[in-house]
Each structure stands twice: as C-alpha cells, then as structure tokens.
Protein backbone atom coordinates (compact mmCIF):
# COMPACT_ATOMS: atom_id res chain seq x y z
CA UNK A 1 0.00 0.00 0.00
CA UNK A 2 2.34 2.29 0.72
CA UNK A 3 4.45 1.72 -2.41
CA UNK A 4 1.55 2.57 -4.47
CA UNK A 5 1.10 5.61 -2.37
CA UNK A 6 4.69 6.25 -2.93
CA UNK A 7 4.36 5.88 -6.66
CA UNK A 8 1.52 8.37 -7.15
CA UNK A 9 3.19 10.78 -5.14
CA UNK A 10 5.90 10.63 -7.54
CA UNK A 11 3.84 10.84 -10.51
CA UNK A 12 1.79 13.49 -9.45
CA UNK A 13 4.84 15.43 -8.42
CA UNK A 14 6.39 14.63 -11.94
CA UNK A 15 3.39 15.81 -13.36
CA UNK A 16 2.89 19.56 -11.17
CA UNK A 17 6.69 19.54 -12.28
CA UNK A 18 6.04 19.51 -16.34
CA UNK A 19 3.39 22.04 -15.66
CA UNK A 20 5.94 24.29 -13.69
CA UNK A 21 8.46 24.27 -16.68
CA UNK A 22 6.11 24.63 -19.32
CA UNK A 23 4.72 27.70 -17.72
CA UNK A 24 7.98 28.99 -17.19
CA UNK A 25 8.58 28.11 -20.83
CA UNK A 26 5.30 29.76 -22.15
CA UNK A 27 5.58 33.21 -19.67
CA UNK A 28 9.28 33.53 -19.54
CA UNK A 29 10.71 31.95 -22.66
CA UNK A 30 8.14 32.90 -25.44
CA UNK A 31 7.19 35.94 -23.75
CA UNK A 32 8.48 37.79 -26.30
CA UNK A 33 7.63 35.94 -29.33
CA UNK A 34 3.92 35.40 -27.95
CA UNK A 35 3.89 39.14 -27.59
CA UNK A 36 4.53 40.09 -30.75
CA UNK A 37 3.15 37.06 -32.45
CA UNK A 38 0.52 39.17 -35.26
CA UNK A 39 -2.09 36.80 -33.89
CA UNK A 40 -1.92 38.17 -30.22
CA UNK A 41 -5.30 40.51 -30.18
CA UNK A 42 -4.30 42.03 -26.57
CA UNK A 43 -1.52 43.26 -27.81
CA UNK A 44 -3.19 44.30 -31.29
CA UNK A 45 -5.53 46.22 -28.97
CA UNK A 46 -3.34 47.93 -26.66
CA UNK A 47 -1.06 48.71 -29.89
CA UNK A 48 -4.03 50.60 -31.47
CA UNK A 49 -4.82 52.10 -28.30
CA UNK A 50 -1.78 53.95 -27.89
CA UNK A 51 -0.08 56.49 -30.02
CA UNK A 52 2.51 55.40 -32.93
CA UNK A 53 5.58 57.54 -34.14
CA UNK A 54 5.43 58.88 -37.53
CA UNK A 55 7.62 58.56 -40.45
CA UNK A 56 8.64 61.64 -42.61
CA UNK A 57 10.52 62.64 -46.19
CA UNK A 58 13.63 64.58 -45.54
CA UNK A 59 11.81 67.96 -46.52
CA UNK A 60 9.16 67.19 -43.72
CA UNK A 61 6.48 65.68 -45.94
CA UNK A 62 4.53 62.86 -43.84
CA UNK A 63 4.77 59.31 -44.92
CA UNK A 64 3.24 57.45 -42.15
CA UNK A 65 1.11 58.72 -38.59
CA UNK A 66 -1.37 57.60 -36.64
CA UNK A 67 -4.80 59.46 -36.40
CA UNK A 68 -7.46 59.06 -33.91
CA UNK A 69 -9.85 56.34 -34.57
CA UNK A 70 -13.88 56.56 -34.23
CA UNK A 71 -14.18 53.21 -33.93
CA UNK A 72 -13.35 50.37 -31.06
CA UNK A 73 -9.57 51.43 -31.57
CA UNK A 74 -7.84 55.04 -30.20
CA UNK A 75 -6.03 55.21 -33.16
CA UNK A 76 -4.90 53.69 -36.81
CA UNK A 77 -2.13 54.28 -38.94
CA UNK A 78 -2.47 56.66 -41.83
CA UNK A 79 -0.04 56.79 -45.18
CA UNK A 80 -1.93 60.18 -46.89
CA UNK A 81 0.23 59.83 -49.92
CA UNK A 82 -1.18 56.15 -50.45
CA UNK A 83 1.18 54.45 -53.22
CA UNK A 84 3.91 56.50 -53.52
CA UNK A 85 5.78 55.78 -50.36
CA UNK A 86 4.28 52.45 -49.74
CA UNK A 87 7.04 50.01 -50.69
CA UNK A 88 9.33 52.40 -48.74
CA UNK A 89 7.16 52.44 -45.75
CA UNK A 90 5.29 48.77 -45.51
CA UNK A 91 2.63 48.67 -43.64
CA UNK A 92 1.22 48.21 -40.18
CA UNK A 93 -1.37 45.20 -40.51
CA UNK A 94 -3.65 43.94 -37.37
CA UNK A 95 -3.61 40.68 -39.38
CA UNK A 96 -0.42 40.57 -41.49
CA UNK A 97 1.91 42.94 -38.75
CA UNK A 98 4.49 44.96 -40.15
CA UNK A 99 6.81 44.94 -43.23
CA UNK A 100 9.03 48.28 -44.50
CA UNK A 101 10.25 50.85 -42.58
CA UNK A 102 7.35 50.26 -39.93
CA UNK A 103 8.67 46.94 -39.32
CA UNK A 104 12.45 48.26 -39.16
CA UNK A 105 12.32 50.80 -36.81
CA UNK A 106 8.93 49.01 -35.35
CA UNK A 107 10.77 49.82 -31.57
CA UNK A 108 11.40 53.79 -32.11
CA UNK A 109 7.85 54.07 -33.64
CA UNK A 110 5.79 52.39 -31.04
CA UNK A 111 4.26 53.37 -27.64
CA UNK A 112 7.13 53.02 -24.72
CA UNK A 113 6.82 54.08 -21.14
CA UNK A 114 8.97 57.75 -20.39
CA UNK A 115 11.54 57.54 -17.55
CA UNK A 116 9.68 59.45 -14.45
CA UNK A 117 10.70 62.54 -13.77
CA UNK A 118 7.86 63.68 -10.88
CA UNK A 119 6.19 61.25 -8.64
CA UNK A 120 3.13 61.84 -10.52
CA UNK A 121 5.17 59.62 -13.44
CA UNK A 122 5.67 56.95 -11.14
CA UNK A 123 1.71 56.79 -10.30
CA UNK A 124 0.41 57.65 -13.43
CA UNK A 125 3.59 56.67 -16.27
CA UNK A 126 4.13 58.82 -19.55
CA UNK A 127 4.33 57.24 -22.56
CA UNK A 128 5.75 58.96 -25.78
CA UNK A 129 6.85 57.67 -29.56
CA UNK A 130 9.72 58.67 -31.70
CA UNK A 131 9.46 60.21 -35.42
CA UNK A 132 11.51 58.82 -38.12
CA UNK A 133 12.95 61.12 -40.53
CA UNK A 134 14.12 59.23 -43.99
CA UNK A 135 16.44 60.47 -46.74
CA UNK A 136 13.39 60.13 -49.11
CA UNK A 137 13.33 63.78 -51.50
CA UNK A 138 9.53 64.03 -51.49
CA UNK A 139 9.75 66.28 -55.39
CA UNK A 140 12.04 63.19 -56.78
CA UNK A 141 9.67 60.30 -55.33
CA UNK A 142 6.79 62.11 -57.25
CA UNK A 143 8.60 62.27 -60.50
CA UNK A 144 9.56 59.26 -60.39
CA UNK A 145 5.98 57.59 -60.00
CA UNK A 146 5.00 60.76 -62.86
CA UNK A 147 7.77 60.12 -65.34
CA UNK A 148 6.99 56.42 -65.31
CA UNK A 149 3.23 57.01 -65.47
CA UNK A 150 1.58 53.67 -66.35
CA UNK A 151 4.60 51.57 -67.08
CA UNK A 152 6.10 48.60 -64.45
CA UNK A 153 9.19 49.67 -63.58
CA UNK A 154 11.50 50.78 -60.61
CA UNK A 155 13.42 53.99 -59.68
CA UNK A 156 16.11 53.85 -56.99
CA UNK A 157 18.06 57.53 -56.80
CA UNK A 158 21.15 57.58 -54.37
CA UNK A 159 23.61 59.92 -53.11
CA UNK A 160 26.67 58.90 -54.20
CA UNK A 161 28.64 60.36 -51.08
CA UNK A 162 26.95 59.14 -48.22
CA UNK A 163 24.48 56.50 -49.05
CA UNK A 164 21.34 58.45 -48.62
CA UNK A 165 18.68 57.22 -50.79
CA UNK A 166 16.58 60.02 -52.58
CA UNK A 167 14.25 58.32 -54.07
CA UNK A 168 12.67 54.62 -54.46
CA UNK A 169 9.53 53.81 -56.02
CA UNK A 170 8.23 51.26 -58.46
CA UNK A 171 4.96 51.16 -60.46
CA UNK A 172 2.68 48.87 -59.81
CA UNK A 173 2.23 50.14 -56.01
CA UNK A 174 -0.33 49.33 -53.04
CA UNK A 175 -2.10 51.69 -50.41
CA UNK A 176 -1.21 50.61 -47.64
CA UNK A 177 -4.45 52.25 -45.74
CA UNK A 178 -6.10 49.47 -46.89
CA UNK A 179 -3.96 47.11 -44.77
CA UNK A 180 -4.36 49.55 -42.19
CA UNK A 181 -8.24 48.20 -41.62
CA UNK A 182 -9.94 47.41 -38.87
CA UNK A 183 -12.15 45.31 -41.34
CA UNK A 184 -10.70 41.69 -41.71
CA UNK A 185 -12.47 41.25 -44.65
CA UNK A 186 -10.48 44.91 -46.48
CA UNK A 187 -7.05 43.64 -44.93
CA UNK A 188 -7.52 40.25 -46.70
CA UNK A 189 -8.59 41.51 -49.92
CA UNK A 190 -5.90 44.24 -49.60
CA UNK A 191 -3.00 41.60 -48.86
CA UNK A 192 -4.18 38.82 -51.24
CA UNK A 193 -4.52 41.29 -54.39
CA UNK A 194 -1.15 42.58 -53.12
CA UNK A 195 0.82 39.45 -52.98
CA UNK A 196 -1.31 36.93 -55.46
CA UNK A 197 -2.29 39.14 -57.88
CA UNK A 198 -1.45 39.14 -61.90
CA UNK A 199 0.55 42.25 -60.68
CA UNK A 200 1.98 41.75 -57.51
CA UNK A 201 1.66 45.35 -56.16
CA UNK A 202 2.70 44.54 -53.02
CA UNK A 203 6.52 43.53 -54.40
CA UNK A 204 9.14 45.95 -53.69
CA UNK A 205 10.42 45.35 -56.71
CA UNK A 206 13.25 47.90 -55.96
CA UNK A 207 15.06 45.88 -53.39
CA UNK A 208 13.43 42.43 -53.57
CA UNK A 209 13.42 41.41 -57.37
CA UNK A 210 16.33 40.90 -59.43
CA UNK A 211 16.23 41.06 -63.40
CA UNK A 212 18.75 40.69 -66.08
CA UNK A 213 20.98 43.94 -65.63
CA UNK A 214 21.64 44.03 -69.89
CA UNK A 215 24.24 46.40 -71.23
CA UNK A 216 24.45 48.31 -67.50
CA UNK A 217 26.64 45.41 -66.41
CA UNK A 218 29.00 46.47 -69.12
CA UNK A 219 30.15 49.21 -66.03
CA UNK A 220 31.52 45.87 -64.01
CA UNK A 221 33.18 44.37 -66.81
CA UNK A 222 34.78 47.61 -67.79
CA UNK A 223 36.32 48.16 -64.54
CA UNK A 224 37.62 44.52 -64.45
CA UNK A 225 39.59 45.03 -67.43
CA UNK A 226 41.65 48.24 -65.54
CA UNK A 227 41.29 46.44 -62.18
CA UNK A 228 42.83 42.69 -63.52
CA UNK A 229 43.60 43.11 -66.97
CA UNK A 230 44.49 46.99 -68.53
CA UNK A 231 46.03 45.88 -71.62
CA UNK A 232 42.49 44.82 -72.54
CA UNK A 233 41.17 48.46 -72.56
CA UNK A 234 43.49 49.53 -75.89
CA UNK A 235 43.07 46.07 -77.32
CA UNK A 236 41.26 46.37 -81.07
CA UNK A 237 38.71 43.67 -80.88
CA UNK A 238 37.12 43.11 -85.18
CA UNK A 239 33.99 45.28 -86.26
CA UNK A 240 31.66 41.72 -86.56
CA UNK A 241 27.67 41.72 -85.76
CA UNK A 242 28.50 38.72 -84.60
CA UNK A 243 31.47 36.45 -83.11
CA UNK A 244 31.63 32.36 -82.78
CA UNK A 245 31.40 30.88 -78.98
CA UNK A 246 34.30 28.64 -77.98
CA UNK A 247 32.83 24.99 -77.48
CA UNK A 248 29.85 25.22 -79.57
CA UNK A 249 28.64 25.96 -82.90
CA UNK A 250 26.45 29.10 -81.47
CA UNK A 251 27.43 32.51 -81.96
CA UNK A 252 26.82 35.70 -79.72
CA UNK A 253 24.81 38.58 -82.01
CA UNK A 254 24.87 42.56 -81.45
CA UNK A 255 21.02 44.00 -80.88
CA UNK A 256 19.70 44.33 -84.21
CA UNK A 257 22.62 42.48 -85.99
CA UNK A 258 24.50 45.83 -85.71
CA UNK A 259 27.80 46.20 -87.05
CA UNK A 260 30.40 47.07 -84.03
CA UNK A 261 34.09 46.90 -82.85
CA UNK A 262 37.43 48.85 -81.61
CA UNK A 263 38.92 49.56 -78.35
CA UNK A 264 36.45 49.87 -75.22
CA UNK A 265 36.31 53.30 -75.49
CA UNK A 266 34.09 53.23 -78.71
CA UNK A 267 32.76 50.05 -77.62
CA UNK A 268 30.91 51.26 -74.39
CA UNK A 269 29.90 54.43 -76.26
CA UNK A 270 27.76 52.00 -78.65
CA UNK A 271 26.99 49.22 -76.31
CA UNK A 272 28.84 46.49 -78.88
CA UNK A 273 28.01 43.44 -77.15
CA UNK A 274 30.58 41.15 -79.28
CA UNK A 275 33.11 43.50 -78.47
CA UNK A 276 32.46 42.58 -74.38
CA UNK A 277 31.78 39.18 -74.94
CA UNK A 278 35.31 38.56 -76.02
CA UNK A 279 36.37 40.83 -73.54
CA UNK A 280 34.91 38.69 -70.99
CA UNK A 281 36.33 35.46 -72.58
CA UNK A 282 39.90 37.23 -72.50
CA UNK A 283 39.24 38.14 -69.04
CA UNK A 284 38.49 35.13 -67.97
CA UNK A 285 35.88 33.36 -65.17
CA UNK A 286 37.89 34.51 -62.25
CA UNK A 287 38.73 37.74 -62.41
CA UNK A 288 34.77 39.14 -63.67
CA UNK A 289 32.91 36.56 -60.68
CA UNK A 290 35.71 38.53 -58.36
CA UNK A 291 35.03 41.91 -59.63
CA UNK A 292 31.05 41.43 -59.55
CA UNK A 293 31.40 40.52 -56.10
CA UNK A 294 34.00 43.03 -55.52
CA UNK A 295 30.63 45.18 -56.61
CA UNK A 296 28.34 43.44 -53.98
CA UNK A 297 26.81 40.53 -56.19
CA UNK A 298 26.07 37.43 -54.30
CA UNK A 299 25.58 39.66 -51.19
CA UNK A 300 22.08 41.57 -49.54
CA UNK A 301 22.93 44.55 -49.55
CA UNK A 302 23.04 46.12 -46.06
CA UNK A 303 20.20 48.56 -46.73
CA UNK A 304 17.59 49.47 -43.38
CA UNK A 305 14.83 47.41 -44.92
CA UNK A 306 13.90 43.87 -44.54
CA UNK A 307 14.73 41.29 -46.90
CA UNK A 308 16.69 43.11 -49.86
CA UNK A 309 17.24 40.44 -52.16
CA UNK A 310 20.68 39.29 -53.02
CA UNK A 311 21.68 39.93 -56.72
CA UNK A 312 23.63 36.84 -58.96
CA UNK A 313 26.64 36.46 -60.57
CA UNK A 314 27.91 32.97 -61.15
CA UNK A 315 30.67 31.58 -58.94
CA UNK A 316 33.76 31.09 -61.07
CA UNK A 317 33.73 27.27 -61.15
CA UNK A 318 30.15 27.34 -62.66
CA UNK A 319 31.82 28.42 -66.13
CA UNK A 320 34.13 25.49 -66.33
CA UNK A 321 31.76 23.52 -68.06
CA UNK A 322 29.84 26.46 -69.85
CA UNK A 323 32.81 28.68 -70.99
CA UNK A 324 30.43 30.17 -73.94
CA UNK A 325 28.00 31.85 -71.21
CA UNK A 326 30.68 33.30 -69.69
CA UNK A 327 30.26 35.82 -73.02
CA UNK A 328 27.11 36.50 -72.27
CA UNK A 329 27.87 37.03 -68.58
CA UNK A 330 30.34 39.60 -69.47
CA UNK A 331 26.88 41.38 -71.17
CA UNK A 332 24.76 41.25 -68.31
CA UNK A 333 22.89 37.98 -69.87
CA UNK A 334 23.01 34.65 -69.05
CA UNK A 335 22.70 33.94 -65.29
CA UNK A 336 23.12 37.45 -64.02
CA UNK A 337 20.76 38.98 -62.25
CA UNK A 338 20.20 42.66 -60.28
CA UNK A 339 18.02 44.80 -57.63
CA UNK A 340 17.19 48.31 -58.94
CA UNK A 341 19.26 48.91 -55.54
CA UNK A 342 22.27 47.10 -57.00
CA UNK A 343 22.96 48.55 -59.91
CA UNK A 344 22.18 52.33 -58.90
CA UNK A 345 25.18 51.23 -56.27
CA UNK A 346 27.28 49.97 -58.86
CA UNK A 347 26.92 53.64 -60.49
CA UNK A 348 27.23 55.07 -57.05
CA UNK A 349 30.56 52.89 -56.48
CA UNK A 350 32.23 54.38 -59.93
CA UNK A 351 30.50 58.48 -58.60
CA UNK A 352 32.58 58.00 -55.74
CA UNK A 353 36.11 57.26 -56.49
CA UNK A 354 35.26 52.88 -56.48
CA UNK A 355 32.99 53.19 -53.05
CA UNK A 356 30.40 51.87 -52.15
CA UNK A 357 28.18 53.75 -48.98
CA UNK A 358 26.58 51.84 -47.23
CA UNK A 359 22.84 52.45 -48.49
CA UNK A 360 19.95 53.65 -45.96
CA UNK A 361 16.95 55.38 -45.72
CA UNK A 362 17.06 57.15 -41.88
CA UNK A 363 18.80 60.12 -41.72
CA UNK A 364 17.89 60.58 -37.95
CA UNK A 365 15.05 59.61 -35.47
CA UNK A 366 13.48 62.49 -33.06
CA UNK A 367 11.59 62.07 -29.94
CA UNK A 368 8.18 63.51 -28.79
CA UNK A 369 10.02 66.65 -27.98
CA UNK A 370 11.36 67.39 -31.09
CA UNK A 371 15.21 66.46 -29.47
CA UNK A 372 17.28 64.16 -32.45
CA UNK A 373 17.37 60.50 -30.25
CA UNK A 374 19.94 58.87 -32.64
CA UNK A 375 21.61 59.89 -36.42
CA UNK A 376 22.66 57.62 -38.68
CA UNK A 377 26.30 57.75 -39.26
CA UNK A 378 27.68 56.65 -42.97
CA UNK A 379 29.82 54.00 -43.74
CA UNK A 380 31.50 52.38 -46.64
CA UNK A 381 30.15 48.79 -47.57
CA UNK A 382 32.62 47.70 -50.11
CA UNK A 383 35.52 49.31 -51.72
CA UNK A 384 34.56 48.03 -55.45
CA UNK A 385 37.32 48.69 -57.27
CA UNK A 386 40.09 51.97 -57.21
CA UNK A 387 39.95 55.85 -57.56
CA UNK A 388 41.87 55.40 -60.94
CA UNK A 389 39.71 53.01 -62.17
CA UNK A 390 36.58 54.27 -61.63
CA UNK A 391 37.90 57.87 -63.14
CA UNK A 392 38.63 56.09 -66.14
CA UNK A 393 35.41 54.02 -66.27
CA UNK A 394 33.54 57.36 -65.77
CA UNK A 395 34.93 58.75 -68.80
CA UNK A 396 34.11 55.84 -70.63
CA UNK A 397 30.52 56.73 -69.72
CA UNK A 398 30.00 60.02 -70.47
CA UNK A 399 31.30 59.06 -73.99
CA UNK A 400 27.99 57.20 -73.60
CA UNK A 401 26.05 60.55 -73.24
CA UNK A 402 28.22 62.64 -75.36
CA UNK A 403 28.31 60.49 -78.51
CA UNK A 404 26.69 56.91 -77.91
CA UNK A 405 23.51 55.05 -77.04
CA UNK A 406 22.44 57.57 -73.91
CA UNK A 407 22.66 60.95 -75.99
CA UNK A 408 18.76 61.47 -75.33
CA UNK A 409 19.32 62.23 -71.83
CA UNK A 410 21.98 64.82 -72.20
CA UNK A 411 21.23 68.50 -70.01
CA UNK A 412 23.10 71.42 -71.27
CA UNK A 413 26.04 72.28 -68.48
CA UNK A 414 25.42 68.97 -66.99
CA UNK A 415 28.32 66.19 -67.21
CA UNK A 416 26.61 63.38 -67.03
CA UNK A 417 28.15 59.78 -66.90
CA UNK A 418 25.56 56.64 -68.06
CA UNK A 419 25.63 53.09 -69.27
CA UNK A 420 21.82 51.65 -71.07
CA UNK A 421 20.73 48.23 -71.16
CA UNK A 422 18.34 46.07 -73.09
CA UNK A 423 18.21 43.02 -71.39
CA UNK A 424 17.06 40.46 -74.05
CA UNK A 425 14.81 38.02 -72.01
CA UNK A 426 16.04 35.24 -74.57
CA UNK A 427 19.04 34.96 -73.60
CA UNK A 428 18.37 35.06 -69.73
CA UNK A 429 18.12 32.33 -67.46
CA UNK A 430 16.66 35.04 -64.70
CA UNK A 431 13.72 36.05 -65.85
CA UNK A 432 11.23 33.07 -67.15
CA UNK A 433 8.14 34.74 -65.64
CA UNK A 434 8.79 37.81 -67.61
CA UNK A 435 6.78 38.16 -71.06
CA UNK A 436 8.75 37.92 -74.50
CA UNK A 437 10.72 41.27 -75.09
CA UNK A 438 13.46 42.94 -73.18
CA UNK A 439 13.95 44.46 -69.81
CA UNK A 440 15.39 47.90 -70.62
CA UNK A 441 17.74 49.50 -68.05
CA UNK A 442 19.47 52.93 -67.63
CA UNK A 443 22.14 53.75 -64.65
CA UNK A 444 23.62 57.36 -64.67
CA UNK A 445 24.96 59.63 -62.08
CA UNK A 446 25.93 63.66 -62.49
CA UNK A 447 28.12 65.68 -62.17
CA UNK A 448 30.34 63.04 -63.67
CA UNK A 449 34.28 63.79 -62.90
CA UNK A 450 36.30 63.73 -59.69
CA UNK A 451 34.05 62.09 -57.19
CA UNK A 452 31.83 65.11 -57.06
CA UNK A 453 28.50 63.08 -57.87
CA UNK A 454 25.40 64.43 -56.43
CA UNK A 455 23.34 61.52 -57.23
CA UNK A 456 23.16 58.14 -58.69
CA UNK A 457 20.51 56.77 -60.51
CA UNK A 458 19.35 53.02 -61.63
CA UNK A 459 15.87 52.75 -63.79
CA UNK A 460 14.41 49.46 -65.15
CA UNK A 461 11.41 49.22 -67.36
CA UNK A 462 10.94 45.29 -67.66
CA UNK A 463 9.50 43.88 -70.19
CA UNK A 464 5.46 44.01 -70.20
CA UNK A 465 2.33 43.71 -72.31
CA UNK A 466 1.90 46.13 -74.45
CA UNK A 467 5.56 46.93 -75.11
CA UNK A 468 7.51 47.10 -78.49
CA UNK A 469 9.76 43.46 -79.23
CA UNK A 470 12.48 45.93 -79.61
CA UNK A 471 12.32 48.26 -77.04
CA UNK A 472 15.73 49.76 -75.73
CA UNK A 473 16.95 50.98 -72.15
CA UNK A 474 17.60 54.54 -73.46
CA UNK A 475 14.09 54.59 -75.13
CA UNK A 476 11.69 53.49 -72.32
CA UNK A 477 14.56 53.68 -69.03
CA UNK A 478 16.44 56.87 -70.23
CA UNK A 479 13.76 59.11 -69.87
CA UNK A 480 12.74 59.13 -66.77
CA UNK A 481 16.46 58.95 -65.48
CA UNK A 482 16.41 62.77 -67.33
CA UNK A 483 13.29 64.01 -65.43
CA UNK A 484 14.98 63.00 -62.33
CA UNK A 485 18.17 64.53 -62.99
CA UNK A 486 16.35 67.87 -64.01
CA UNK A 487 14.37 67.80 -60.85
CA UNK A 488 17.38 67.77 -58.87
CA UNK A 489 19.71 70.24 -60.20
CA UNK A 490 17.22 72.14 -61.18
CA UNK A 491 15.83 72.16 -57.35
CA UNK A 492 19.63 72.66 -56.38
CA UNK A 493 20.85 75.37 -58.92
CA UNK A 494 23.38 72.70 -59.50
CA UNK A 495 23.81 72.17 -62.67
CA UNK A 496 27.50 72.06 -63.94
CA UNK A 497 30.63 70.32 -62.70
C-alpha cells in the first residue's frame, strides 16, 4: 500500500513539475515571441490604443502617422500619400503585422513608457513615440511615380557620397491604408490582391526582385579590365555583328545584328556586345565573378529594410563547363541577375572614387520633444574597385552621353556619366516569368568627374504587355532617369561640374 502511495506521489509530483516548466517556458521563454506574435489581439488592442511615431521625407512631408480612430480602436495608422511611399514604408497590418520601414524601426515608432521625472510619473507613467525622418526627396519620389506614369518599372536615386537614398519607387504600387483596416475582410482583400495578384503590387520590386541587368553590367566588366587586366582596354577587338562561342557551334549577335568593334572606349559608347563578350572570354571566369562581387553581387545589400534580395553572378567554377556563357555574362545575360538597388550602387561605387556607402533610408530619429534620439552615421560597404579606375570608367561613360547610345538624356552644363541596357529576355536564365521582349535598363549619375557626384541613378522598365519586341533601355529607361536629374539640379541650382 504504501508503495503505491509512494508511486503516485511521484507521478503526481512529476506531473505539477512539467506544468511548472512549461509555464515557465510559455511566460518567460516565449514571452516575447507570444507578444509580438501578429495573432496576439491584446496586444493588437493595446497597440491601437496607444499612439505610434510617424515617419517623414527629408523635406518634412509625412509618410506614415497615426490618427485618432472613431471606432473600437484610439487610433490607426495613416499613409496620406497612399502608393507613392508604400514600398518604402510597408505597412502596419492587425492581421499581417508589419513589413518596410514600420517593421524596421517598429521599436522607435511604437508606444514606450517615459523615464519618471515627478512622482506623478511613477503613479500615473508617460508614454511617448519617436518620429523617423528618412532620406526620401519628397519632389524626386513624385517624379519618379510621374515620369513612369503607367509603365512597371522601378526607380532607386542615391547619393553617391553618403548612401542616402533620394528616391525609391516602383509602379505597380499598393495603399497601404487598406492594410491599415480594422475590417478583416479589407485587410484580406488588400494583402491577397497585393501578394497573389497578376501584378503583384505589393513587391518591392526595388530591393526584392532581381532582373537581367543588360548592357548596365558592361560598367563591371569595364572596370575589371583596368582592375585585372588593362592591356584589354586599348586592345582592337574586329567590327563583326557577330562572333563564334568557344565549345559550340552558337554565336553571340549585337542587338539588331548591328555592325560594331574597336577599343572599349568606342565600344561602351555604342553598347557592342561582341566586343564585351570577347572581352569577358579574355578576361576570364575569375577575375569578372571577383570583380562582380568586388561590386556586392552574391551579397544583400546592407540597406535598413527587410529582406533586400541578393543579386547573382555565377561563382567562377560554374563556367568550367559552360565557358560560352561566360560571353554572355560579361553582357549582363546569361545567369546574371540585379536589384534596382544594385545597380544604382554599382553607379554610385564608380561616382565616388570605387565606393560603395553603405545604403539607408534614416537620416535621424526624433523624440516627442522634437530632441534628435539617434543619427545615422555613414559607412562604406565595399571598396569596389580603385579611384583610378573608376575615373577612367567614368569617362568611358560620359562618352555614352556625349556620342553613344544615352545621348537622349543629355542637359546642357550637366556632365553626365551613363551606361543603357536592353536586357534580351532570350538569352536570360533570370527572368522566365517575364513576357517575350526585353527588360530595358538605364544607370547614370551627375556631375560626372572627380568624385563630385550628387546623385546616382538606376531605372528598369521590364519587359510588359503592351511593349515594343524591340524596345531599348535609353528609349523606355532613359527618360525618366532625365526628369529625375532635371528635378534635382534644377531644385539645387546645380547644374554644372
């Protein structure tokens, strides 16, 4: 008897122990994560009744507040410019949570409890919210959503210098008010035509979607001829439309079946792809898979947003078996792929003397009193390549302006340094989802010369329904890089250099 006794004594002491653990588990372990789980209504409720920080343009336009609410809630989160901040800002979702800039600086912009300063505090506590002030230029976000007008595409504008991003904004966009519903049955809708949609509004395409960079990745290669191999730059390569691919009976074609050759110098001007497909064969695997990482291929680029997609080269080894894509490569074809983001740094890394700064989008965070709580402080990411290299890769690309395929976007008393690209979709393994055509890049920066950039600019207009079979980067990308750069300077009084 006293053995069974015994035995449920230990059994049920086994058991109250179990419970003890798991309860420290749920309340002290998973506190946090059950907190901020998007499924935890108390704390939905007491986030929505308490005040949020807002989120502002660098010229104090407003991006994000909170407003009070007539309904069950205090408050709900506002964006009054709908779209055109909206892939900038995310959104703050009772049923989906947070994404954007509202997710990334999520603990500055919420509710927290002020340190007491009376004994009143300590009775009744103070709460207060930080504002978020981004490098966003209000005037260039809205021509970039004008100058596209109804065509998919994606604008990212950097400064050069420092990292600040001036504008990003691609077309299609979302409002994220609608996520900002109290209504279940809006949110879904919202989210579902966001995300599974023919469209896809809700993709930042900017940051998290990678197409075939085209011509524009002509910049890398350039610079990995004076980085690894400089006799390559005043080597004559034959005026063909077309040259033979080593290992196969396939031959790489200029757009168009255009005549082309030279030295690089004329070669960039025109865009002659045969001319840097041999250029990549001579330079071989290593040295261009070094010098596109050197660039920040293969890496997410360190930007204050969450998930920025990673944009492709192939590793070295990957051409040892498919030398004759390593041509294509070389063009920006093949199995290369890039971010808006990535190549407006790559035109930002040869602006400022072969740096790359570190990209961002808060330029400093207030409190409720108006008093600056924390400013960002730049930083290099990657040294890309050298101060001599990127001068001479810049005046490669103003012979693009000057006297090759970018000559539409020229501004009198403006130096301006630019590379197109016409991604054909044919010869990319990126881009299967994309219709038949081409996806037709620009990057530019100005004032070219010196490392005295103001800005940096990347624009791709993929291809889409609608669209011309031959549609070029300087025909469909290169104009709205020029309404941007005339907003600027003209804003600035800038123009020269």
């Amino acid at each position: 008897m006293r053995s069974r006794i015994r035995m449920l004594a230990v059994f049920l002491f086994s058991l109250f122990l179990i419970l003890f653990l798991q309860l420290n588990h749920v309340q002290v372990l998973q506190a946090h994560e059950l907190n901020n789980h998007k499924g935890n209504y108390r704390a939905i409720t007491n986030s929505l009744s308490q005040d949020r920080g807002a989120i502002y343009t660098s010229d104090g336009q407003v991006i994000a507040e909170t407003v009070p609410s007539k309904d069950v809630y205090k408050y709900q989160r506002f964006y009054p410019n709908g779209p055109l901040y909206a892939q900038v800002s995310g959104f703050d979702s009772i049923n989906y949570g947070l994404d954007g800039l509202e997710l990334e600086y999520n603990s500055y912009l919420q509710s927290t409890k002020l340190p007491p300063k009376t004994f009143g505090d300590l009775v009744t506590p103070k709460y207060g919210v930080d504002n978020v002030i981004t490098t966003i230029n209000s005037n260039l976000q809205k021509v970039a959503q004008s100058s596209l007008g109804k065509l998919q595409g994606s604008v990212v504008a950097i400064d050069p210098s420092n990292g600040d991003i001036l504008a990003m904004y691609s077309n299609p966009s979302f409002d994220p008010n609608l996520l900002a519903s109290i209504s279940a049955t809006v949110e879904k809708q919202a989210f579902d035509a966001n995300n599974y949609g023919p469209t896809q509004p809700g993709l930042a395409r900017t940051y998290r979607r990678s197409y075939p960079p085209g011509s524009t990745f002509k910049i890398v290669t350039s610079s990995a001829v004076y980085d690894h191999m400089p006799s390559l730059a005043t080597k004559q390569y034959p005026v063909v439309s077309s040259i033979p691919l080593p290992d196969t009976v396939n031959r790489l074609h200029n757009y168009a079946n255009e005549l082309c050759g030279g030295n690089i110098v004329p070669m960039l001007a025109v865009s002659c792809d045969t001319g840097f497909g041999q250029i990549g064969l001579d330079l071989g695997a290593s040295n261009l898979a070094s010098e596109a990482q050197s660039f920040g291929f293969n890496q997410s680029p360190p930007i204050d947003l969450p998930l920025p997609a990673k944009s492709t080269f192939p590793v070295a080894s990957y051409f040892s078996n498919q030398l004759p894509t390593l041509a294509y490569s070389a063009i920006g074809q093949g199995n290369v792929a890039a971010t808006p983001l990535q190549m407006a740094l790559v035109g930002a890394a040869i602006a400022n003397n072969g740096v790359i700064m570190t990209p961002h989008l808060m330029k400093y965070i207030t409190n409720s009193q108006n008093a600056v709580v924390t400013k960002y402080k730049d930083h290099p990411w990657l040294q890309a390549t050298s101060p001599a290299t990127a001068q001479s890769v810049t005046s490669l690309m103003e012979g693009v302006v000057t006297n090759g395929t970018a000559q539409g976007i020229a501004i009198p008393g403006l130096k301006i340094a630019a590379k197109t690209g016409t991604a054909q979709l044919s010869l990319s393994a990126s881009n299967q989802a994309s219709p038949n055509g081409n996806d037709n890049w620009m990057v530019a920066f100005a004032p070219a010369g010196s490392g005295s950039a103001k800005i940096a600019i990347a624009v791709v207009v993929p291809a889409q329904a609608g669209m011309a079979a031959d549609s070029t980067g300087a025909a469909y990308a290169g104009p709205v890089v020029k309404a941007i750069l005339n907003a600027y300077f003209n804003a600035n009084k800038a123009i020269g250099g």
